[in-house]
Protein backbone atom coordinates (compact mmCIF):
# COMPACT_ATOMS: atom_id res chain seq x y z
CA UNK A 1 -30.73 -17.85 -1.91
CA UNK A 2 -28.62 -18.07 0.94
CA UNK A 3 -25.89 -21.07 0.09
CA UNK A 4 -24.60 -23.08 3.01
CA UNK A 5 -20.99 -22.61 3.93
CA UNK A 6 -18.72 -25.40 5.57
CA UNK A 7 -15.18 -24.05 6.60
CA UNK A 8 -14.15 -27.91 7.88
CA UNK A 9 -15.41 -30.36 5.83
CA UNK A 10 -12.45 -32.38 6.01
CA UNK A 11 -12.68 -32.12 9.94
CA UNK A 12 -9.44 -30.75 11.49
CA UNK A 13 -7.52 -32.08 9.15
CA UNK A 14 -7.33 -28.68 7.08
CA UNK A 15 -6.65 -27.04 10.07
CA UNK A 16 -3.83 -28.72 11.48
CA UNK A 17 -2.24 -29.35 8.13
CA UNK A 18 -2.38 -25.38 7.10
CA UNK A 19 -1.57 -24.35 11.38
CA UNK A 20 1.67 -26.83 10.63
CA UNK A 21 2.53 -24.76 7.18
CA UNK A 22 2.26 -21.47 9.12
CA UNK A 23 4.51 -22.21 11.51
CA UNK A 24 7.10 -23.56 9.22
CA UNK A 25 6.96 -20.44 7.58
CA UNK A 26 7.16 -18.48 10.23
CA UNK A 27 10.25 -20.81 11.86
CA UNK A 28 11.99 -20.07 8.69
CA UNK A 29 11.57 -16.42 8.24
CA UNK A 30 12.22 -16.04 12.33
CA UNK A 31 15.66 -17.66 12.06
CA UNK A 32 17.07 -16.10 8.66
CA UNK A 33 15.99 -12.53 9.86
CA UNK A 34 17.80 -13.15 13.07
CA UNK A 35 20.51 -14.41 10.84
CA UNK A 36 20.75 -10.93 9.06
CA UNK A 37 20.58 -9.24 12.31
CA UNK A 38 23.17 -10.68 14.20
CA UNK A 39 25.76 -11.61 11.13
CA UNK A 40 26.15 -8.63 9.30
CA UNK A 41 27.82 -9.89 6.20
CA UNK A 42 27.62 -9.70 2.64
CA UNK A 43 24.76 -12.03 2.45
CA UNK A 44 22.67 -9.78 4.35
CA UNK A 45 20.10 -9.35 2.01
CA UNK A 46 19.97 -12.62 0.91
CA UNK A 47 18.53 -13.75 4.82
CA UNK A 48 15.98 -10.92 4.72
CA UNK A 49 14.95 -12.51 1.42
CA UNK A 50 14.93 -15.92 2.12
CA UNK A 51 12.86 -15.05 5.30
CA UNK A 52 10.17 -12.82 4.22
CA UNK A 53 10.03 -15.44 1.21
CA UNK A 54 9.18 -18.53 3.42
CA UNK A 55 6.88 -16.35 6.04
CA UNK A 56 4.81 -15.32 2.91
CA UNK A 57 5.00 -18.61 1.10
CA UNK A 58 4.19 -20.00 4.36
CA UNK A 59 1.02 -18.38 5.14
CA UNK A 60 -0.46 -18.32 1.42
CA UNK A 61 0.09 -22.24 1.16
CA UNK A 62 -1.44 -22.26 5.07
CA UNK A 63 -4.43 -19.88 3.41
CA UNK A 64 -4.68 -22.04 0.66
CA UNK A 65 -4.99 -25.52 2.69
CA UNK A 66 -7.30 -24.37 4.64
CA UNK A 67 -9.64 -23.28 1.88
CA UNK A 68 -9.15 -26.85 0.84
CA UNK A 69 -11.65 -27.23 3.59
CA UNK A 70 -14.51 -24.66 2.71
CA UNK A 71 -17.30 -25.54 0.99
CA UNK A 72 -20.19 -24.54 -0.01
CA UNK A 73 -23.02 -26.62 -0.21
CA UNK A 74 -24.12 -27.62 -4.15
CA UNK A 75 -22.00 -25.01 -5.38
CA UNK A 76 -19.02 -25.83 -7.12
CA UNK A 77 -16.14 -23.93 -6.56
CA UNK A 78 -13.04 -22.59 -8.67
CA UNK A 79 -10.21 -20.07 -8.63
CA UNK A 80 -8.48 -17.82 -11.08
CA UNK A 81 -5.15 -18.83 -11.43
CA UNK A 82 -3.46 -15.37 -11.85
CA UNK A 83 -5.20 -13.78 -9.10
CA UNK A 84 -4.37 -17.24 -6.56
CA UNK A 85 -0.59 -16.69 -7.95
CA UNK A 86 -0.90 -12.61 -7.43
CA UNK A 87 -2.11 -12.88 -3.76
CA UNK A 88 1.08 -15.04 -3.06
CA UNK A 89 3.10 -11.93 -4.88
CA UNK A 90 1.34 -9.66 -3.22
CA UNK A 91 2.01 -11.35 0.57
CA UNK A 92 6.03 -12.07 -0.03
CA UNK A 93 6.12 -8.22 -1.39
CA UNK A 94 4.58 -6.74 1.57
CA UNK A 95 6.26 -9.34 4.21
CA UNK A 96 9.48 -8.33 2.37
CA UNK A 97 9.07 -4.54 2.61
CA UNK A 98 8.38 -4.83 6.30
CA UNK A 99 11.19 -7.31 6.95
CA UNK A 100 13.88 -5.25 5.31
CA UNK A 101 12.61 -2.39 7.39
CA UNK A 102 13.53 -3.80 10.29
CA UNK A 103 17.10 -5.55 8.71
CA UNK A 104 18.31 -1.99 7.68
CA UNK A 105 16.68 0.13 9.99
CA UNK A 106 16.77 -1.53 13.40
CA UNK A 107 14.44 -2.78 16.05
CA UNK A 108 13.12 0.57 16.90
CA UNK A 109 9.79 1.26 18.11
CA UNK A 110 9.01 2.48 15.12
CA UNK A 111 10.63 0.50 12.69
CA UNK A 112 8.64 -2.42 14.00
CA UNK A 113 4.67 -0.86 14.00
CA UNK A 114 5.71 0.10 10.23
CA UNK A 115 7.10 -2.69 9.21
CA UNK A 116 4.78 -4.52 11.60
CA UNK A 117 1.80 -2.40 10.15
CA UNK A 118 2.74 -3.09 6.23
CA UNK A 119 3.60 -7.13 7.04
CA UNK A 120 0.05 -7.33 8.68
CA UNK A 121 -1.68 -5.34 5.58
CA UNK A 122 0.11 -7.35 3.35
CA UNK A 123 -1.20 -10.35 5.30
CA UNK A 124 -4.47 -9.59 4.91
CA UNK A 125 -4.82 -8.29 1.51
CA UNK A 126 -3.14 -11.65 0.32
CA UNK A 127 -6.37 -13.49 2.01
CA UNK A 128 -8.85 -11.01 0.68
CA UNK A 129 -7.17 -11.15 -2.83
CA UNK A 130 -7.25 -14.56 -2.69
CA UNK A 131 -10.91 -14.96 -2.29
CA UNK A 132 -11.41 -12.75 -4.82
CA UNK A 133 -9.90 -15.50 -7.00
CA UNK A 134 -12.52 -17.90 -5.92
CA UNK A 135 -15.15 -18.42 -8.38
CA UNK A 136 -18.74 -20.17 -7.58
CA UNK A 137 -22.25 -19.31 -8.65
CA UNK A 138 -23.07 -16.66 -6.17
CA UNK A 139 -22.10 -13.75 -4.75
CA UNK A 140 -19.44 -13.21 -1.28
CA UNK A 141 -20.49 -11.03 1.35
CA UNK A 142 -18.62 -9.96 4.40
CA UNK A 143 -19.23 -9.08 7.51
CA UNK A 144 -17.82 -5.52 7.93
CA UNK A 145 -16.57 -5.60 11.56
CA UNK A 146 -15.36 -9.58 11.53
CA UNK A 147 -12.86 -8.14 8.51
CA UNK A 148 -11.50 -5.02 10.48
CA UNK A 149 -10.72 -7.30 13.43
CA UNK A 150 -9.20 -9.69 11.28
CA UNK A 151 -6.97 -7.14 9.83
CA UNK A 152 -6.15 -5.86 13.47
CA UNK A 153 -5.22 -9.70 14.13
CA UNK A 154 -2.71 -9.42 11.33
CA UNK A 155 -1.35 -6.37 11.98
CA UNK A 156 -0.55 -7.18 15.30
CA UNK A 157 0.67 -10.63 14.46
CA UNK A 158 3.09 -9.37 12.21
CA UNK A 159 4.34 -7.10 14.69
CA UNK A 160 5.13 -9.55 17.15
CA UNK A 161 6.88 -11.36 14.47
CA UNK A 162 8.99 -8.73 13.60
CA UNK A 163 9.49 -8.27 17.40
CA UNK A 164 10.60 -11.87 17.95
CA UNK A 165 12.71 -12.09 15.11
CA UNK A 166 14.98 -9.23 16.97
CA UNK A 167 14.21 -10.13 20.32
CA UNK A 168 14.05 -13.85 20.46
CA UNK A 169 17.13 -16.26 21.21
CA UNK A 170 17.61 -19.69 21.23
CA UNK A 171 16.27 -22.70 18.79
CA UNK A 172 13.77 -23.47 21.68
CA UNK A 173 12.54 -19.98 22.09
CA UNK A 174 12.14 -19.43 17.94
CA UNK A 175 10.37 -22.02 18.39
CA UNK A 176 7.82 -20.89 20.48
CA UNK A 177 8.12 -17.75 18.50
CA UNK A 178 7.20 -19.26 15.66
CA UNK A 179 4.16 -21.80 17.35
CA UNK A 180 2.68 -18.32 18.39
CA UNK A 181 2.72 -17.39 15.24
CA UNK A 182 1.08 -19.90 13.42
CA UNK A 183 -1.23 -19.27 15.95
CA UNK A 184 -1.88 -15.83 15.20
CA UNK A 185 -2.09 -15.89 11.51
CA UNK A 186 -4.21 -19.10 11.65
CA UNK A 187 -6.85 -17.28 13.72
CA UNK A 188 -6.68 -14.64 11.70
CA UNK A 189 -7.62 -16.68 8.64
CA UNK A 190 -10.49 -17.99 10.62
CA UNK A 191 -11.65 -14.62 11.85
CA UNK A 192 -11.70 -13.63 8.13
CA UNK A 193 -13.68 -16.85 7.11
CA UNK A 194 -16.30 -16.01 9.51
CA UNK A 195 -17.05 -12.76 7.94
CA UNK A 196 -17.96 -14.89 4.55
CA UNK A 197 -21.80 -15.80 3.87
CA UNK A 198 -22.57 -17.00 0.16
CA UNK A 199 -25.58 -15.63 -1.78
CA UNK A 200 -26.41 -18.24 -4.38
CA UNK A 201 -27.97 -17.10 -8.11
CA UNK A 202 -29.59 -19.96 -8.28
CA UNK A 203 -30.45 -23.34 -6.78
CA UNK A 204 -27.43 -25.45 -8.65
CA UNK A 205 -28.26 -29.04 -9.48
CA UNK A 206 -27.06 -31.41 -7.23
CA UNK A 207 -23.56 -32.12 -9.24
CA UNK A 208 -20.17 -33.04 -9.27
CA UNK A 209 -17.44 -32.54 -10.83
CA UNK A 210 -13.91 -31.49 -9.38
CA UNK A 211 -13.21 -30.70 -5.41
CA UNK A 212 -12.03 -27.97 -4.02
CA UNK A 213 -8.82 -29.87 -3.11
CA UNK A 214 -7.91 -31.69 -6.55
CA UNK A 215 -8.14 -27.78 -7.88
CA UNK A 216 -5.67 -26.66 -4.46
CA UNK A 217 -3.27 -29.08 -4.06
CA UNK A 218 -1.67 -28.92 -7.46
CA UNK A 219 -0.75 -25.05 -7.05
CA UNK A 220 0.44 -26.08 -3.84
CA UNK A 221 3.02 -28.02 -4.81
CA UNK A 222 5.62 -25.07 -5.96
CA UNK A 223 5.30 -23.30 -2.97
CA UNK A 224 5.75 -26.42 -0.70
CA UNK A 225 8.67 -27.43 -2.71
CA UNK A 226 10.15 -24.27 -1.73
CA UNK A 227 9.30 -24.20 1.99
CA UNK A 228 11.12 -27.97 2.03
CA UNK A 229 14.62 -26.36 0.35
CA UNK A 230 13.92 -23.45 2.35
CA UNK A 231 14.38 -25.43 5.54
CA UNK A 232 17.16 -27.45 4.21
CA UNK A 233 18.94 -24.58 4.05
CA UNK A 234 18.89 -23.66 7.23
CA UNK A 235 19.51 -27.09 8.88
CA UNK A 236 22.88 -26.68 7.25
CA UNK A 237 23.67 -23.29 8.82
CA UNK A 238 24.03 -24.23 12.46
CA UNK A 239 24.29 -20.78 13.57
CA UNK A 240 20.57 -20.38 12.01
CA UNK A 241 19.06 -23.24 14.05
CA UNK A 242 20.96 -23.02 16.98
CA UNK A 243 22.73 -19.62 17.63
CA UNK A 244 25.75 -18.64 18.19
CA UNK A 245 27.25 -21.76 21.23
CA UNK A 246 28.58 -19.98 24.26
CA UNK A 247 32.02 -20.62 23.52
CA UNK A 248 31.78 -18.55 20.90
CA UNK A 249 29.99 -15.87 21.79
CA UNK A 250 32.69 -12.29 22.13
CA UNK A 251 32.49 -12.17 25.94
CA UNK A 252 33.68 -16.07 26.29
CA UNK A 253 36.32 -16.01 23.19
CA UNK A 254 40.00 -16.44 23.92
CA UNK A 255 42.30 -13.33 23.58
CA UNK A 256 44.68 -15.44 21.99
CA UNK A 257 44.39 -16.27 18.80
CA UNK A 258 47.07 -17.73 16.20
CA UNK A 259 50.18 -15.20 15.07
CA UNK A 260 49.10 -12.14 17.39
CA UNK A 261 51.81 -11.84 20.03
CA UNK A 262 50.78 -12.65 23.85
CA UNK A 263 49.65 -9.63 25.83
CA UNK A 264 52.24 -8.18 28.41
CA UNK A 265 53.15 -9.51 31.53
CA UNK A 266 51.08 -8.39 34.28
CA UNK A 267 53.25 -7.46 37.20
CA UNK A 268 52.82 -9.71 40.52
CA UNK A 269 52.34 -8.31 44.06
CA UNK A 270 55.25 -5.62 44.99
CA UNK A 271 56.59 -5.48 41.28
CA UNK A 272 55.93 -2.09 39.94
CA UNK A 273 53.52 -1.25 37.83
CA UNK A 274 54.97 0.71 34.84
CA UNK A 275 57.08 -1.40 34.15
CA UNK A 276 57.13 -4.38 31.68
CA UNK A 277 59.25 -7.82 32.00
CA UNK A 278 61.97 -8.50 29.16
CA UNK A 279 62.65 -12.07 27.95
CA UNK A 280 65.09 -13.44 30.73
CA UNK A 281 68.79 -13.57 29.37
CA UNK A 282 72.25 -12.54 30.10
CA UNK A 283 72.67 -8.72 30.47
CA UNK A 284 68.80 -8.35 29.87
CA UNK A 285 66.97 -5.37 31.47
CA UNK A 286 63.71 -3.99 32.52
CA UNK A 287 63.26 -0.71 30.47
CA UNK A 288 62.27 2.11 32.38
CA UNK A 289 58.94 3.52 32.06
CA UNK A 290 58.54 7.19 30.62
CA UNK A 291 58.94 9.79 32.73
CA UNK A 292 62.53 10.01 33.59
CA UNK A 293 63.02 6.87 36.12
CA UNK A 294 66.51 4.81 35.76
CA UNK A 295 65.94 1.16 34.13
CA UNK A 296 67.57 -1.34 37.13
CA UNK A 297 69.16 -4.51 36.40
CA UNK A 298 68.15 -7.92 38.05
């Protein structure tokens, strides 16, 4: 029989709650990729991994609340805890390999639809593996076309991602980087949840037993944990959450800096080019430039 299915039955709490994960994933991965980008140092794989870590993190525990809110009527549900922990595996491999693309290989055209490409796959075979964890009395169909334009949704997603993460400056414009985002990857969870209808074995007496969201919430917990350090981390780089100040960006530095002699003296109107001012003393001289012209005294 054909089992009823209820994406929101905790209203738009779900929703919000796993939109909200999403984009702190997203803001986290955003800033410590520009971070590798734009500070090449020793740590630069480090920031790639931090940041494909917390956008993959991100959207499995975003995947994972929102399941919170699916139901299906009369039919309880579980998951299989190695293939719920392999999807998250599988989506901070895959973010990874397309995020290091792009650290090591620039923002190319074409380094961003492959990495773009393999972040989106990666997106979407951590949802798809995911609901193959889910176990219920029945059997999960999908709507063919709803799941190739969810996986175009990703793809594309994850390309503009990649895109921002090179492109975008500012705290206030990774921001809005990062609210598109969540944006993105939350309708593409929602595309893919439309494709579901549920084909019961049998009609299941009317029981109870656990919910979907005392089964969630405590695998949850490790990958929240992480997204919270994640973010404390960068809130005590400054240059990750607000970019490199104008004062010291290379075009407003000082030339002067500590223990490096002052440049020469730039001649004044009339006062000859080629020729450079000595410290002012008795007997001093201007040296004569090369070329065979007498030095003259003051």
């Amino acid at each position: 029989m054909q089992g009823t299915v209820d994406g929101f039955s905790y209203g738009l709490v779900t929703p919000v709650a796993a939109f909200l994960m999403a984009c702190l994933g997203g803001a986290l991965g955003l800033r410590c990729t520009t971070r590798s980008l734009r500070h090449r140092d020793s740590f630069k794989a480090g920031w790639l991994a931090l940041g494909s870590t917390s956008i993959g993190t991100g959207i499995w525990t975003m995947h994972f609340i929102a399941m919170m809110g699916f139901t299906v009527e009369r039919a309880p549900i579980d998951y299989d805890r190695p293939i719920t922990f392999a999807s998250l595996a599988v989506a901070v491999v895959m973010v990874g390999i397309g995020i290091f693309i792009v650290g090591y290989r620039g923002a190319t055209a074409l380094t961003l639809v492959t990495g773009g490409t393999i972040t989106g796959l990666g997106v979407a075979t951590m949802h798809y593996l995911g609901m193959a964890g889910m176990r219920l009395p029945g059997r999960i169909d999908y709507d063919t076309p709803t799941v190739a334009l969810s996986v175009v949704i990703a793809v594309v997603a994850a390309t503009t991602a990649l895109w921002a993460a090179v492109s975008v400056h500012g705290f206030l414009a990774s921001l809005g980087a990062s609210l598109v985002m969540g944006v993105a990857v939350s309708g593409m969870h929602y595309t893919a949840m439309a494709a579901v209808s549920v084909h019961l074995h049998a009609t299941p007496a009317s029981g109870t037993g656990a919910t979907t969201g005392s089964l969630l919430l405590p695998m949850l917990i490790g990958p929240a944990v992480f997204l919270i350090l994640a973010a404390v981390v960068v809130m005590f780089d400054p240059l990750l959450v607000m970019g490199d100040p104008d004062w010291q960006r290379p075009s407003a530095r000082s030339p002067y800096r500590p223990g490096v002699p002052a440049p020469r003296h730039v001649p004044s109107h009339g006062e000859p080019a080629n020729w450079t001012a000595r410290p002012a003393g008795r007997g001093s001289r201007r040296s004569a430039p090369r070329g065979g012209h007498r030095s003259q005294d003051w």
